[in-house]
Protein backbone atom coordinates (compact mmCIF):
# COMPACT_ATOMS: atom_id res chain seq x y z
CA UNK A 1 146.88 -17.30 -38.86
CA UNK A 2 149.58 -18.35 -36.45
CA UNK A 3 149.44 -17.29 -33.05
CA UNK A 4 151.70 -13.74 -32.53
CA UNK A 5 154.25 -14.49 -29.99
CA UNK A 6 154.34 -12.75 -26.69
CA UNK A 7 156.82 -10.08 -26.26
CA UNK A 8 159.28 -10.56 -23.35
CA UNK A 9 158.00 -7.89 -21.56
CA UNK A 10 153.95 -8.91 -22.00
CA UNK A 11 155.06 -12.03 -20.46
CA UNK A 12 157.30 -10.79 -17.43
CA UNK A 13 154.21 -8.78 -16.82
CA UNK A 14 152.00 -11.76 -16.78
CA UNK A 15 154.46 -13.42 -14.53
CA UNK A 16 154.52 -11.34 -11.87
CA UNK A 17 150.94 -10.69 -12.16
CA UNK A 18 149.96 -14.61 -11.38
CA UNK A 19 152.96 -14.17 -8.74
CA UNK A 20 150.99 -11.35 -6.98
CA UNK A 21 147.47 -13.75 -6.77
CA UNK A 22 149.45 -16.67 -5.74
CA UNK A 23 150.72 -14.63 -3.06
CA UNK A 24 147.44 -12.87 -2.41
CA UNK A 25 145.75 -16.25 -1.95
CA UNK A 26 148.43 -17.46 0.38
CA UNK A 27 147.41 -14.35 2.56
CA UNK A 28 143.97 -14.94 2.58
CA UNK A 29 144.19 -18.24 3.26
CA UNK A 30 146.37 -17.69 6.10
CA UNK A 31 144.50 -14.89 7.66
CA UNK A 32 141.24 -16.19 7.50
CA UNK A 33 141.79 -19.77 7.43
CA UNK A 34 140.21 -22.87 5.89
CA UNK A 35 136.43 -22.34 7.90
CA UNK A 36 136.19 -18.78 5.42
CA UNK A 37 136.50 -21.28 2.15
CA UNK A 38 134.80 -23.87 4.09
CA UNK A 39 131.58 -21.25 3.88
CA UNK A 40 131.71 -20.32 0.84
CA UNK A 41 131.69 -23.92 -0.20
CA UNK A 42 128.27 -24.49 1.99
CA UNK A 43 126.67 -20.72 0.67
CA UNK A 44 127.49 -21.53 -2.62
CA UNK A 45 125.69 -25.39 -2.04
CA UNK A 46 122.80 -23.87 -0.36
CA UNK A 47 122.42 -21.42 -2.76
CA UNK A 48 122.57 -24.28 -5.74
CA UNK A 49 119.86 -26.38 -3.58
CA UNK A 50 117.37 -22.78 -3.52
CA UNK A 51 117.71 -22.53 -6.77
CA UNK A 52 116.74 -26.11 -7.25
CA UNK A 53 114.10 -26.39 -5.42
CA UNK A 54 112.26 -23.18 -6.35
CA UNK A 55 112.68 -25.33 -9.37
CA UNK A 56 110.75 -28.05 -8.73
CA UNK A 57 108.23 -26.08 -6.54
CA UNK A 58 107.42 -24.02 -10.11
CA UNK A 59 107.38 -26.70 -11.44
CA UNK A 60 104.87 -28.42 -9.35
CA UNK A 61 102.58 -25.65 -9.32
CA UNK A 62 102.76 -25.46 -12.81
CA UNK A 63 101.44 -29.72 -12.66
CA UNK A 64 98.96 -29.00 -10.13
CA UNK A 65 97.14 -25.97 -11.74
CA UNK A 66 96.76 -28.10 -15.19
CA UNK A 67 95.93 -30.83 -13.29
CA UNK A 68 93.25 -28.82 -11.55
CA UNK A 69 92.00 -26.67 -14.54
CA UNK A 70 92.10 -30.80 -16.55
CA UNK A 71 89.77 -31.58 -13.63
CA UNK A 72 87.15 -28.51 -14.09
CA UNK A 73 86.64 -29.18 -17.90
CA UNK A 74 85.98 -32.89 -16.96
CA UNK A 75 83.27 -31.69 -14.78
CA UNK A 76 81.85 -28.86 -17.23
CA UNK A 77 81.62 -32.09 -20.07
CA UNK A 78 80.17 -34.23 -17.58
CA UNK A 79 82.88 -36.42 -17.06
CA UNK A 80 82.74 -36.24 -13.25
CA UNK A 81 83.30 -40.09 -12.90
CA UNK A 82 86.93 -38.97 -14.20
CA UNK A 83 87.56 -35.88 -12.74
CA UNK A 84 86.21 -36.32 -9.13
CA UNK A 85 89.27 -38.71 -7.96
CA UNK A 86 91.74 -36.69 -9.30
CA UNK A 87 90.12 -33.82 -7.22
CA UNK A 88 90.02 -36.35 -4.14
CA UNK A 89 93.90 -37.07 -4.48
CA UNK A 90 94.57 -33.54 -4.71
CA UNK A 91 92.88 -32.72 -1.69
CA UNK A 92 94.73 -35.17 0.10
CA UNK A 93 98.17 -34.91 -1.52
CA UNK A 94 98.27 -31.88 -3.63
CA UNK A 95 99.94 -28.18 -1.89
CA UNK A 96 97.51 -26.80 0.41
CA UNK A 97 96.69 -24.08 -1.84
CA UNK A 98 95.50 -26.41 -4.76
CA UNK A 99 94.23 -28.65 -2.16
CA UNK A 100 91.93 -25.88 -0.70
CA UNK A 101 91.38 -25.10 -4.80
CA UNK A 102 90.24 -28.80 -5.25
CA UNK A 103 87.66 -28.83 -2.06
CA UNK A 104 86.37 -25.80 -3.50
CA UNK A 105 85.64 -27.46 -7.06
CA UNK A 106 84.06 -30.50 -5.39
CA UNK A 107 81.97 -28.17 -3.01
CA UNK A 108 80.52 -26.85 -6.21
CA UNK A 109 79.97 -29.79 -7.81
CA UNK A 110 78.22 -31.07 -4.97
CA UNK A 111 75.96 -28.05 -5.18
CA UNK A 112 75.55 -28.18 -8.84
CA UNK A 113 74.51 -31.84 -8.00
CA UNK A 114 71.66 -30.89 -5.40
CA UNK A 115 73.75 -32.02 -2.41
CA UNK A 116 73.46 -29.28 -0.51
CA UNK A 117 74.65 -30.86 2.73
CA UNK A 118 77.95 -32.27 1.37
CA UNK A 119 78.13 -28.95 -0.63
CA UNK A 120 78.10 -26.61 2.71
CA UNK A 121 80.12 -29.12 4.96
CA UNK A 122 83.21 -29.12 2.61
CA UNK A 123 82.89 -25.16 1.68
CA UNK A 124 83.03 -25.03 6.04
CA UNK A 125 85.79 -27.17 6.19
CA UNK A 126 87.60 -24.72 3.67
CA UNK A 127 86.47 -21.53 5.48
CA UNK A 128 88.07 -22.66 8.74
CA UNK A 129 91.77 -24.08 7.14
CA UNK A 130 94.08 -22.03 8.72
CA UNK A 131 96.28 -22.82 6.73
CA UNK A 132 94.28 -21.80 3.26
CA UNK A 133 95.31 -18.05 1.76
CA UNK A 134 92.41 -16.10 3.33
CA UNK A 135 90.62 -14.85 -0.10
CA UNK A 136 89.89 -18.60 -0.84
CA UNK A 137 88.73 -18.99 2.97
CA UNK A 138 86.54 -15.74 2.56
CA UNK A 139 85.16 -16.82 -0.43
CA UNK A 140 83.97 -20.60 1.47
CA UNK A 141 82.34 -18.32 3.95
CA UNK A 142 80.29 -16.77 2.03
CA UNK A 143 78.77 -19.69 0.13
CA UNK A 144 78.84 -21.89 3.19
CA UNK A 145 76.34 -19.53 4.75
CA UNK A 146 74.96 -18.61 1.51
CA UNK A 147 73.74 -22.46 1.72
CA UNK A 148 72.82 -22.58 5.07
CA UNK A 149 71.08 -19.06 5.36
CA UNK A 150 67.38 -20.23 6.34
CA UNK A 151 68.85 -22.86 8.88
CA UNK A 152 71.24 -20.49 10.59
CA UNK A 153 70.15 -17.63 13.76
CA UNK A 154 70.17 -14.01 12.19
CA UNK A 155 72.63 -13.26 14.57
CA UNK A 156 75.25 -15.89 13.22
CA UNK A 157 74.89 -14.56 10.04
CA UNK A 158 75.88 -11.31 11.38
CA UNK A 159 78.54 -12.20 13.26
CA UNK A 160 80.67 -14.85 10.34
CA UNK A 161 79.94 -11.95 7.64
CA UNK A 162 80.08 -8.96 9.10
CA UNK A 163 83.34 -8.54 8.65
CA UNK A 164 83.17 -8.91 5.07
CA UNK A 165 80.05 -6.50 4.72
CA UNK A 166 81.85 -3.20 4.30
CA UNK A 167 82.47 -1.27 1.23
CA UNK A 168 85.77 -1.89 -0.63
CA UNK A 169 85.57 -5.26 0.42
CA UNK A 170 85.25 -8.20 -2.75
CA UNK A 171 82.53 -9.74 -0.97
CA UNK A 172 80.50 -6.40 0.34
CA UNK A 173 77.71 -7.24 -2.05
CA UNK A 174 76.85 -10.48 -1.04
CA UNK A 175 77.53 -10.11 2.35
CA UNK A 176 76.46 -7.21 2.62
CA UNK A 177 72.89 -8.52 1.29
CA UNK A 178 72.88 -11.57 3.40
CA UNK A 179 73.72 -9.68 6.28
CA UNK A 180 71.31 -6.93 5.48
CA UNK A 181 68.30 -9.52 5.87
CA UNK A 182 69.95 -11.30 8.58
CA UNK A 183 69.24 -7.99 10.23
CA UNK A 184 65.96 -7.69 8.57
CA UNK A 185 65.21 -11.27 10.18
CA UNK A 186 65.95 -10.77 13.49
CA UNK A 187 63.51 -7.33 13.86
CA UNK A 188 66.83 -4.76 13.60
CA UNK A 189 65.46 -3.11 10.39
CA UNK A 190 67.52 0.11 11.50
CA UNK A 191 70.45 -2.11 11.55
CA UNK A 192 70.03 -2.99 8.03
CA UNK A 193 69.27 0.29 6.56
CA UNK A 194 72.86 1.55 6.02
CA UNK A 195 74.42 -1.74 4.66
CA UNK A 196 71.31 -1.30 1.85
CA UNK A 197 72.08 2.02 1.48
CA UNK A 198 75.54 1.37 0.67
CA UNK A 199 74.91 -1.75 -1.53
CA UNK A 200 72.70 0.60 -3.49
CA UNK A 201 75.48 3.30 -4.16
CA UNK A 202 77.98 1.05 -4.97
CA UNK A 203 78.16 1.11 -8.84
CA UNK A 204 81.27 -1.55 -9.02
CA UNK A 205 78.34 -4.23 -7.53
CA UNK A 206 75.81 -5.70 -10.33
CA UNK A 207 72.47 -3.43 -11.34
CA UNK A 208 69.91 -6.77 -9.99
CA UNK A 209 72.22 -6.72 -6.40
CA UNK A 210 71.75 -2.72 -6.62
CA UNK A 211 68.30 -3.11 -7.16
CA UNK A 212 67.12 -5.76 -5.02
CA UNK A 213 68.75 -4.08 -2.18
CA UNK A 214 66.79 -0.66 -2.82
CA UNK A 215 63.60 -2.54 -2.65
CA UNK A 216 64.60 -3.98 0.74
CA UNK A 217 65.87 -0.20 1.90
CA UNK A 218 62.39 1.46 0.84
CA UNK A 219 60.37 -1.72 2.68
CA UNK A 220 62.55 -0.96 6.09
CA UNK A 221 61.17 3.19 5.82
CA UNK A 222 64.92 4.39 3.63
CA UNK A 223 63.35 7.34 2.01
CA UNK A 224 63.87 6.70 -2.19
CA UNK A 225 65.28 10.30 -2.56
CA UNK A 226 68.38 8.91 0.09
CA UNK A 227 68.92 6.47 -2.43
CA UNK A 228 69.03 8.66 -5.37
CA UNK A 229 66.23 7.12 -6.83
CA UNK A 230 63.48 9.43 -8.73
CA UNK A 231 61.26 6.73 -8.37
CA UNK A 232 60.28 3.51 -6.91
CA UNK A 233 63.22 0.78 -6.93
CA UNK A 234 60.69 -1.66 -8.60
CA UNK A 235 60.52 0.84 -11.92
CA UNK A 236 63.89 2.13 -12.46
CA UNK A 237 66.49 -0.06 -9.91
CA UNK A 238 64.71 -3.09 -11.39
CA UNK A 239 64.87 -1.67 -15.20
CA UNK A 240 68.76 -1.95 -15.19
């Protein structure tokens, strides 16, 4: 179908409606002057270049987390003789969150190899990387002095974990338990009695934690009924 012609007046319209944005333009250019396009120009660039590279860092994460998750199937087949430099690049060149990530995975496999030194220096190493997301630093902590428990004083226990002890914390139950016997170690049995009466009320933490920590509470003089037990922990704590 050919195209309908314009009528005159559709077209003197359209006329003086370009005239009116020419002119418009002319103002703004001449009130504002070239540095207002100028910086539009370089917000619209650095917006462009954002864009980008949130790009590429998505992207990147996305490489390193296969990578890394590659790496931990290697090592649950046995193939540690291929995954352990991969994790050993990545700690050196990876983002420091999948680097921390890697250090953690050797750390393990260290342990799961009966190196408990290596194991415990690298999950210390992790634990005191400022510049590691805390949750991953917490959770070095834990196993770092979860390794080193009969080498370490009582009272370092207590001072590295006590601040992850507490209820509502994700670590409270073994913490709180490592803590507990820290106190238990040192002679401060009164100190120890209300982190094992917590651990035992907790229902989110596992029946054997629950369990094991009422038997500590009734050795230390915590009376069963505080615990809300009908009978000794070593009956029906240790039946769950």
């Amino acid at each position: 179908m050919a195209n309908t012609p314009a009528k005159p007046d559709d077209t003197f319209l359209r006329e003086v409606d370009e005239e009116y944005r020419r002119s418009q333009l002319a103002g703004l250019w001449q009130r504002f002057g070239r540095w207002m396009i100028a910086a539009l120009v370089l917000a619209l660039a650095g917006l462009a270049g954002f864009l980008y590279w949130q790009d590429r860092k998505a992207a990147a994460a996305g490489e390193a987390g296969a990578a890394l998750a590659r790496a931990i199937e290697q090592l649950e087949v046995g193939e540690g003789a291929r995954a352990r430099p991969a994790l050993e690049a990545m700690t050196r060149d990876g983002a420091p969150v999948y680097a921390g990530l890697a250090r953690m995975v050797l750390a393990n496999d260290a342990l799961a190899g009966g190196d408990k030194a290596k194991a415990r220096g690298l999950y210390e190493a992790v634990a005191r990387d400022a510049a590691l997301p805390q949750p991953i630093r917490d959770a070095a902590l834990v196993k770092a002095v979860r390794i080193g428990f009969d080498q370490l004083p009582p009272a370092e226990v207590v001072a590295r974990l006590k601040p992850l002890a507490v209820p509502g914390n994700g670590w409270f139950g073994v913490a709180g338990e490592l803590v507990a016997v820290a106190h238990i170690k040192a002679g401060k049995p009164e100190a120890a009695r209300p982190i094992l009466i917590a651990l035992v009320k907790d229902e989110t933490l596992s029946p054997s934690l629950r369990a094991r920590a009422a038997q500590l509470a009734v050795a230390v003089g915590v009376d069963p009924a505080t615990l809300g037990l009908g009978q000794q922990p070593g009956t029906q704590a240790g039946a769950q």
